[in-house]
Protein backbone atom coordinates (compact mmCIF):
# COMPACT_ATOMS: atom_id res chain seq x y z
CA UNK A 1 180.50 64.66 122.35
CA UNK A 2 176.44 65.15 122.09
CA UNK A 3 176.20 61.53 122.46
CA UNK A 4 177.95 61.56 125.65
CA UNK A 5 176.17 64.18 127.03
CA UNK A 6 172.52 62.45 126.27
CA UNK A 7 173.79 59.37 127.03
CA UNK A 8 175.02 61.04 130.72
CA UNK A 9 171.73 62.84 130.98
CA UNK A 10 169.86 59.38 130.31
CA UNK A 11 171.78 57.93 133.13
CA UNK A 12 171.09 60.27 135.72
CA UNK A 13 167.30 60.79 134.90
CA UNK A 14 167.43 57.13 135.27
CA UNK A 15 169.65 56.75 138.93
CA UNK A 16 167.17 59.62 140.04
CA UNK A 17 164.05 57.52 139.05
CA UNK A 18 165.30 54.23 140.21
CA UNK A 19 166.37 56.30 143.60
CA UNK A 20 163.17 57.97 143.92
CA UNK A 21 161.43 54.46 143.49
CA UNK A 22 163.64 53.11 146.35
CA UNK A 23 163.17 55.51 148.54
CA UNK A 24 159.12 55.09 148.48
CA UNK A 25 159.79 51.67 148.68
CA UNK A 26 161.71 52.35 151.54
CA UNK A 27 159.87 54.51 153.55
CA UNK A 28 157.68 52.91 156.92
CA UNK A 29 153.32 52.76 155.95
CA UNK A 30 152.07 54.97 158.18
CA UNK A 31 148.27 55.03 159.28
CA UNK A 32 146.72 58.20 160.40
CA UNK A 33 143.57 58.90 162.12
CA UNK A 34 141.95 61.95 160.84
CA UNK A 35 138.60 63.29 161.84
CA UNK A 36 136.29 66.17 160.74
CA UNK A 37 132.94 67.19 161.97
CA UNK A 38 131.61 67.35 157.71
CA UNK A 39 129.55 64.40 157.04
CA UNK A 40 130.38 62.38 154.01
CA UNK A 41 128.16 63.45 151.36
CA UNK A 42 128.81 67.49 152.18
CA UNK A 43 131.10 69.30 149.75
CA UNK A 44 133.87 69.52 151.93
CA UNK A 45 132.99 65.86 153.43
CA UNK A 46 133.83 64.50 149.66
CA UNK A 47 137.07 66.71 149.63
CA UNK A 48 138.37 65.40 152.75
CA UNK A 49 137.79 61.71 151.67
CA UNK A 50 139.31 62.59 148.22
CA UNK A 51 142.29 63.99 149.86
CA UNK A 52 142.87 61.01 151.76
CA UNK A 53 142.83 58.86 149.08
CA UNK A 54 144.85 61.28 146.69
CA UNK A 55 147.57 60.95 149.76
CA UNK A 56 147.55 57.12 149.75
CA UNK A 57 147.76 57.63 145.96
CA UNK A 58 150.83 60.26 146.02
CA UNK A 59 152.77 58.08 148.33
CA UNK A 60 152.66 54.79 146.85
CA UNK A 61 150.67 53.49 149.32
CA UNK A 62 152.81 54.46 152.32
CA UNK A 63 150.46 56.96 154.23
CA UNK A 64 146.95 55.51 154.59
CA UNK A 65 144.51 57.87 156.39
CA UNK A 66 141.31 57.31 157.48
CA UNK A 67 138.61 60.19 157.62
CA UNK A 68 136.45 59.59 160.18
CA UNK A 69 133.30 61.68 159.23
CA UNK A 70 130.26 63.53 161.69
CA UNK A 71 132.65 63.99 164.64
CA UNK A 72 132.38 60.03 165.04
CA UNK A 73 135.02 59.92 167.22
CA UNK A 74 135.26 62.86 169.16
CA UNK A 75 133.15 66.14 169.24
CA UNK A 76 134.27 68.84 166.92
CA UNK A 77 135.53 71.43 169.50
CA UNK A 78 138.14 68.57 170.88
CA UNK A 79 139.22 67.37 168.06
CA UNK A 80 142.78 69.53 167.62
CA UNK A 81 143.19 68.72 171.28
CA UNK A 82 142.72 65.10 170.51
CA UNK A 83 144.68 65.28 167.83
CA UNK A 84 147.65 67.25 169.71
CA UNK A 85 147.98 64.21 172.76
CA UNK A 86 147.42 61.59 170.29
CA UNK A 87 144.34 60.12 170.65
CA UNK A 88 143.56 60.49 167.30
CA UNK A 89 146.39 61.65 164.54
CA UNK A 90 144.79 64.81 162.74
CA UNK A 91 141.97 67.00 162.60
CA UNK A 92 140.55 68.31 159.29
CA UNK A 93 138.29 70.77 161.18
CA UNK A 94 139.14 74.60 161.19
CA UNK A 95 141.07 76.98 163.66
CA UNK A 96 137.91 78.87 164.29
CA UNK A 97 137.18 75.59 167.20
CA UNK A 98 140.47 76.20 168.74
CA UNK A 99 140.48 80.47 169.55
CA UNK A 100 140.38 79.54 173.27
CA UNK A 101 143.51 78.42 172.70
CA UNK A 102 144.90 81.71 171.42
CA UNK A 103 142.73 84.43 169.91
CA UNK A 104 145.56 84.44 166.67
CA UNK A 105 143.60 81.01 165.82
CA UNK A 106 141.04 83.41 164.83
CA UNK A 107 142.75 85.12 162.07
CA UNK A 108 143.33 81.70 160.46
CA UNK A 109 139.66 80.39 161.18
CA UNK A 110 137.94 83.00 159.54
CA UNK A 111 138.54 86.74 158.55
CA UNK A 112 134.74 88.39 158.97
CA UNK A 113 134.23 90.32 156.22
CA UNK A 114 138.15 90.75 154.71
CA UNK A 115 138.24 88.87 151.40
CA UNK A 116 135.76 87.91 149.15
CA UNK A 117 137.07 85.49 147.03
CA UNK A 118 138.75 82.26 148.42
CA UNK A 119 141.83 82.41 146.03
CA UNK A 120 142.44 85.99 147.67
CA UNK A 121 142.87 84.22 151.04
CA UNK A 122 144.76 81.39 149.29
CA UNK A 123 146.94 83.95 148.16
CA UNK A 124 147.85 85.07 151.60
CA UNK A 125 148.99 81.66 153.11
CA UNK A 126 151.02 80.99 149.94
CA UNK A 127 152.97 84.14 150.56
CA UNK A 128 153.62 83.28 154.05
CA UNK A 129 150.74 83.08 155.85
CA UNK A 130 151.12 79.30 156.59
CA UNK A 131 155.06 79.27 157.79
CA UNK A 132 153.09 81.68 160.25
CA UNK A 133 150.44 79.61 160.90
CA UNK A 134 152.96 76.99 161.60
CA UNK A 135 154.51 79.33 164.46
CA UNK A 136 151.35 78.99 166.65
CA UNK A 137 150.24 75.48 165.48
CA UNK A 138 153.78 73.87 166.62
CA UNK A 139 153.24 75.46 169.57
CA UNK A 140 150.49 72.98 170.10
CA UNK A 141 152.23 69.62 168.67
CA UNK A 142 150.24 70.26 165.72
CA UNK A 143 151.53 70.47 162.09
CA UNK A 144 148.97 72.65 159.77
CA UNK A 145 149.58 70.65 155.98
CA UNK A 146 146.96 72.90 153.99
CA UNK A 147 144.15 74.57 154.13
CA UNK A 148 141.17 75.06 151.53
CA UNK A 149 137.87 77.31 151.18
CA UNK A 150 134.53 77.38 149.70
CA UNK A 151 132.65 79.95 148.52
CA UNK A 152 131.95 83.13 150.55
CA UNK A 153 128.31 81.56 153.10
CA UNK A 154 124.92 83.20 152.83
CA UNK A 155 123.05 84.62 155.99
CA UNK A 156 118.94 82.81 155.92
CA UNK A 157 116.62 84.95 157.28
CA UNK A 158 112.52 84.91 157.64
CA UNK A 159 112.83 88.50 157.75
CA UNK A 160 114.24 91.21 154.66
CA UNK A 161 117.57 91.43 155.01
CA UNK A 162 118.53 93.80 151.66
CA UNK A 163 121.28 95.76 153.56
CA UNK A 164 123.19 97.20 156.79
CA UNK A 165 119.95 98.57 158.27
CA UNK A 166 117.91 95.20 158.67
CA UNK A 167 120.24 93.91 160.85
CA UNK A 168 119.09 96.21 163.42
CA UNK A 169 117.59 93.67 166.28
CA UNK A 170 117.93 90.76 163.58
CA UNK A 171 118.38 87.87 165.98
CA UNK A 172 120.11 84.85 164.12
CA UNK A 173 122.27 81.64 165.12
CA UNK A 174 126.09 82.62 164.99
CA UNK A 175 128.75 80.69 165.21
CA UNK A 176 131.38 81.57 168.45
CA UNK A 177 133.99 84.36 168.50
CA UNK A 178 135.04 87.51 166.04
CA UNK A 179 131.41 87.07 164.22
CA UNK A 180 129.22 87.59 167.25
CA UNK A 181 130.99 90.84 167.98
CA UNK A 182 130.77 92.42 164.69
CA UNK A 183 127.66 91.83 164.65
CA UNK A 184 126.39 92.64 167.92
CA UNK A 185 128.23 96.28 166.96
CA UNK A 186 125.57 96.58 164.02
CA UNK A 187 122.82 96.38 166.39
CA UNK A 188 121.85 91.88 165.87
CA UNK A 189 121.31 90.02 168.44
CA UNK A 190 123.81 86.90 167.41
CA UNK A 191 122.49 83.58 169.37
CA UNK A 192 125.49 81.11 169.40
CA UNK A 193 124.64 77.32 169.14
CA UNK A 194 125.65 74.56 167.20
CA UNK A 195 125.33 74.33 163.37
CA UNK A 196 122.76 71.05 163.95
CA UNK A 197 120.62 73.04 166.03
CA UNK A 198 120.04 75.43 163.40
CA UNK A 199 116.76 73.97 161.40
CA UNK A 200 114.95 73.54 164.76
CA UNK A 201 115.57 77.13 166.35
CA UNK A 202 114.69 78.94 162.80
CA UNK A 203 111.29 76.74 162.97
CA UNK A 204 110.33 77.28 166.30
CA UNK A 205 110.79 81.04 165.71
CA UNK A 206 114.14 81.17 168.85
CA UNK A 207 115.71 82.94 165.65
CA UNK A 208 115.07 84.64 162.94
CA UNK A 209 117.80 83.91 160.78
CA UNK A 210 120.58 82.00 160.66
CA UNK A 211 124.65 81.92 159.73
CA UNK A 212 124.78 78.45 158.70
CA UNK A 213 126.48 77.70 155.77
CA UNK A 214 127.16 78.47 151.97
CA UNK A 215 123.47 78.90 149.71
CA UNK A 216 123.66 75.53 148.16
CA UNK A 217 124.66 73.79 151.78
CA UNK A 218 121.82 76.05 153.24
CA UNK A 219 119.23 74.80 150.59
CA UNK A 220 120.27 71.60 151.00
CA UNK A 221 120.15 71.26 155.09
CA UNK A 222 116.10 72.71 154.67
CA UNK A 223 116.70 76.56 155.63
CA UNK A 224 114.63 77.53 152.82
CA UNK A 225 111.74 76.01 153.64
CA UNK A 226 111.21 78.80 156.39
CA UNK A 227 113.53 81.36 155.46
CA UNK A 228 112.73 83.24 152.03
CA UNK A 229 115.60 85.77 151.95
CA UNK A 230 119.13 85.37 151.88
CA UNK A 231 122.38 87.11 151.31
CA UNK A 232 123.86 86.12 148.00
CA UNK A 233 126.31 86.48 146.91
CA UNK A 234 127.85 86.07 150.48
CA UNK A 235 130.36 88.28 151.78
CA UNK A 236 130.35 88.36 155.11
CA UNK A 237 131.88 85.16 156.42
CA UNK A 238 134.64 82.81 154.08
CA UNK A 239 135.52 79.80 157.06
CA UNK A 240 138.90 78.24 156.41
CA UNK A 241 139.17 74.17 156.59
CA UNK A 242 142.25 73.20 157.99
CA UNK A 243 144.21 69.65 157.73
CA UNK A 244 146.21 69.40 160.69
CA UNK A 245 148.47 66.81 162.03
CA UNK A 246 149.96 65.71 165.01
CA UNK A 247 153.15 67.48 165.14
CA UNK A 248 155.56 64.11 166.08
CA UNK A 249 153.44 62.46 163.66
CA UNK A 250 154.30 65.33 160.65
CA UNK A 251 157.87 64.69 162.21
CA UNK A 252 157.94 61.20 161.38
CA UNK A 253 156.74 60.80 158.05
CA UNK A 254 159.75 60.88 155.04
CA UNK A 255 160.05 64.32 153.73
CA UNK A 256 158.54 62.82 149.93
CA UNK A 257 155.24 61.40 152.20
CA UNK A 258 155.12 64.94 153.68
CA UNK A 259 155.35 65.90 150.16
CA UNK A 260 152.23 63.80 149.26
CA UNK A 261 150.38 64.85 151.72
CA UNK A 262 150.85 68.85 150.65
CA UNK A 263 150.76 67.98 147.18
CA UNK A 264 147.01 66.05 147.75
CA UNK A 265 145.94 69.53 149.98
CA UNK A 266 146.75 71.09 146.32
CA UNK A 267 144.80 68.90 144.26
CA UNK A 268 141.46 69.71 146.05
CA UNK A 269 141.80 73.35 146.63
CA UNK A 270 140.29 74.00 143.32
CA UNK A 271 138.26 71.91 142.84
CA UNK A 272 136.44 72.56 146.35
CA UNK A 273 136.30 76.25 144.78
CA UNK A 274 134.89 75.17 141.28
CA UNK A 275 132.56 72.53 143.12
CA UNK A 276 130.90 75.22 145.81
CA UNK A 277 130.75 77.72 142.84
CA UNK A 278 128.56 75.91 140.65
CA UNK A 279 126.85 74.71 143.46
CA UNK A 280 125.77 78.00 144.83
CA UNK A 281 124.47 78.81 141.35
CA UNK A 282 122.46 75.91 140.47
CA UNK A 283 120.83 76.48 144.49
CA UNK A 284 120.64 80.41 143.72
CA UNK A 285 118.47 79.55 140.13
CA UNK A 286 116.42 76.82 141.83
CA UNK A 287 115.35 79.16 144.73
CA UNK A 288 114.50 82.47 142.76
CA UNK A 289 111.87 79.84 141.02
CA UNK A 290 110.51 78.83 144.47
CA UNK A 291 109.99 82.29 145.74
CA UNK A 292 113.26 83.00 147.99
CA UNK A 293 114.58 86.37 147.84
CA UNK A 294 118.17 86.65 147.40
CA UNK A 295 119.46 90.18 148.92
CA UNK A 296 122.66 91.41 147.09
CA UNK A 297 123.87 94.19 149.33
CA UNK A 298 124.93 97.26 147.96
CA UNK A 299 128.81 98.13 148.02
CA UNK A 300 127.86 100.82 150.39
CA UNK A 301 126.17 98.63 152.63
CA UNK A 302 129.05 95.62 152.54
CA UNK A 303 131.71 98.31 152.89
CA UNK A 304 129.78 99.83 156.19
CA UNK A 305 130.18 95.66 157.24
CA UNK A 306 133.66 95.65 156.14
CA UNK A 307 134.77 98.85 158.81
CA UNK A 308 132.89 97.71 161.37
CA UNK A 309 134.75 94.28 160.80
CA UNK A 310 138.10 95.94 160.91
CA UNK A 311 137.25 97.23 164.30
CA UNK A 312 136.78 93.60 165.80
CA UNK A 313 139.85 92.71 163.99
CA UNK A 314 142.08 95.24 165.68
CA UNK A 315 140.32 94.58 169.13
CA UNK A 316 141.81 90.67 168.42
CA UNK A 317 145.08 91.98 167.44
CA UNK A 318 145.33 92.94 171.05
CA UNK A 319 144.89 89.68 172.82
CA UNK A 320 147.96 87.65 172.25
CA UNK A 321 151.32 88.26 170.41
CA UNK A 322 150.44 85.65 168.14
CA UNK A 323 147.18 87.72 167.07
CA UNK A 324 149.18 91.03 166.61
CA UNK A 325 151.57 89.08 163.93
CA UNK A 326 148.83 87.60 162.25
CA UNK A 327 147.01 90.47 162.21
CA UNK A 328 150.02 92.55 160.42
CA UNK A 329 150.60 89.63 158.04
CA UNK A 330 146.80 90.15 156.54
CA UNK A 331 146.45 94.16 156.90
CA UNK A 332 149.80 94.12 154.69
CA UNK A 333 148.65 91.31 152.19
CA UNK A 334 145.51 92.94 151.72
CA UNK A 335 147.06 96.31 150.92
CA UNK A 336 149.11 94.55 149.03
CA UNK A 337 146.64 92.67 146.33
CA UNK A 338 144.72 96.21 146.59
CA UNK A 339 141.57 95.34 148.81
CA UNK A 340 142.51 97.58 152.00
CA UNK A 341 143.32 100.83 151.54
């Protein structure tokens, strides 16, 4: 009777292989046209190119994508739009370039100043925050696969910037949206422009600081050579990196090359965290040694951020439906995993 029942078990692990080996065989090659505004050497540049190749690798060769890199194709603020009519297939950008859309694309671009680790966040659209994601990207003929995160970004400044208080008339480069109006609350003067204007307005003195980037992507784009302080560790602003896809697309891919594609997301969220963690700490030893002060605000002084954060965020709640809901889902995650009281 034992017999049998390995020799029965044998047989079906072995119909489900051979069936799971047809079906891959079976399913149509699909190539997708993705494009993100990271160049290719960047942390998140490399992740994006692994993940494409991870996907190719999960699903036998049946989705190829290719990553076009820099915003080659079109500029990074059209890029989901693109992506939505078709001209291109996805866009591995963030939802912080789409809030026009609908303010709630804020609460999955970027939460100023709510978590401060990036498997915190993680932890939110694993316990529903992406099906809800997926509400408000749908609406928009896009499919959201994954997200990941780097480390927490640093604030450059030629000026001291050891707490709350030095922010008063700090004028910096910020990027659009929620961040400009927390911190135009603390009494900065927040000068939006793009990221690649950033070296030449801190050196001709148009700012004093700037919200760029991560330490080590900071270091490594030149800030340091004119600005000598910085916020480390960050805690201010955690940007989330989406991969999106073109809903019909998402629609007509097999559900085990959907299944690659999630399962290739996966395999680089960690390793973007581990990457952008030792990065930032090899960049924070190298510029202690050349000088750079590196401001670690006080819990009072990143809590007095944190309130005035949660004002902006309730203002946001208010704009669209979509907002409110996403809004709810965080507050009650965060009280939750014991971070909001």
């Amino acid at each position: 009777m034992k017999n049998w029942k390995k020799s029965l078990a044998a047989l079906a692990t072995t119909s489900l292989l051979a069936f799971s080996a047809s079906q891959a065989a079976a399913d149509e090659t699909m190539q997708l046209q993705f494009q993100t505004h990271h160049n290719a050497s960047s942390l998140q540049g490399k992740a994006l190119l692994r993940f494409a190749e991870l996907t190719k690798e999960y699903s036998n060769n049946t989705v190829q994508i290719e990553m076009h890199t820099s915003s080659s194709v079109v500029n990074a603020s059209e890029a989901f739009e693109a992506s939505s009519m078709g001209i291109i297939d996805g866009d591995a950008t963030g939802a912080g370039y789409v809030t026009g859309k609908n303010p709630a694309f804020q609460f999955y671009g970027d939460i100023m100043g709510g978590y401060s680790k990036p498997e915190q966040l993680l932890g939110w659209y694993k316990e529903g925050g992406l099906e809800l994601a997926n509400k408000l990207y749908e609406k928009f003929n896009m499919h959201l696969v994954g997200v990941f995160i780097a480390t927490p970004e640093a604030l450059s400044s030629t000026t001291p910037l050891s707490g709350i208080a030095d922010l008063k008339g700090w004028k910096f480069r910020s990027p659009p949206g929620m961040e400009s109006e927390i911190f135009t609350k603390l009494g900065a003067g927040p000068v939006v422009m793009p990221f690649g204007e950033v070296f030449t307005a801190m050196s001709t003195g148009t700012v004093s600081g700037a919200d760029a980037s991560t330490l080590a992507v900071n270091k490594k784009l030149g800030l340091y050579d004119i600005a000598k302080y910085a916020t480390y560790p960050g805690f201010h602003s955690m940007p989330i990196e989406h991969i999106a896809l073109n809903l019909d697309k998402w629609k007509a891919l097999s559900a085990s090359q959907q299944a690659a594609m999630e399962k290739a997301v996966a395999t680089i969220v960690p390793e973007v965290i581990s990457d952008s963690r030792k990065a930032d700490k090899e960049a924070a030893a190298e510029l202690t040694k050349e000088g750079v002060t590196l401001e670690d605000w006080s819990s009072e002084d990143r809590q007095a951020f944190r309130k005035a954060a949660q004002k902006v965020w309730a203002e946001w709640a208010t704009r669209s439906p979509e907002a409110k809901a996403a809004y709810d889902s965080h507050i009650a995650y965060m009280r939750k995993i014991g971070i909001l009281d």
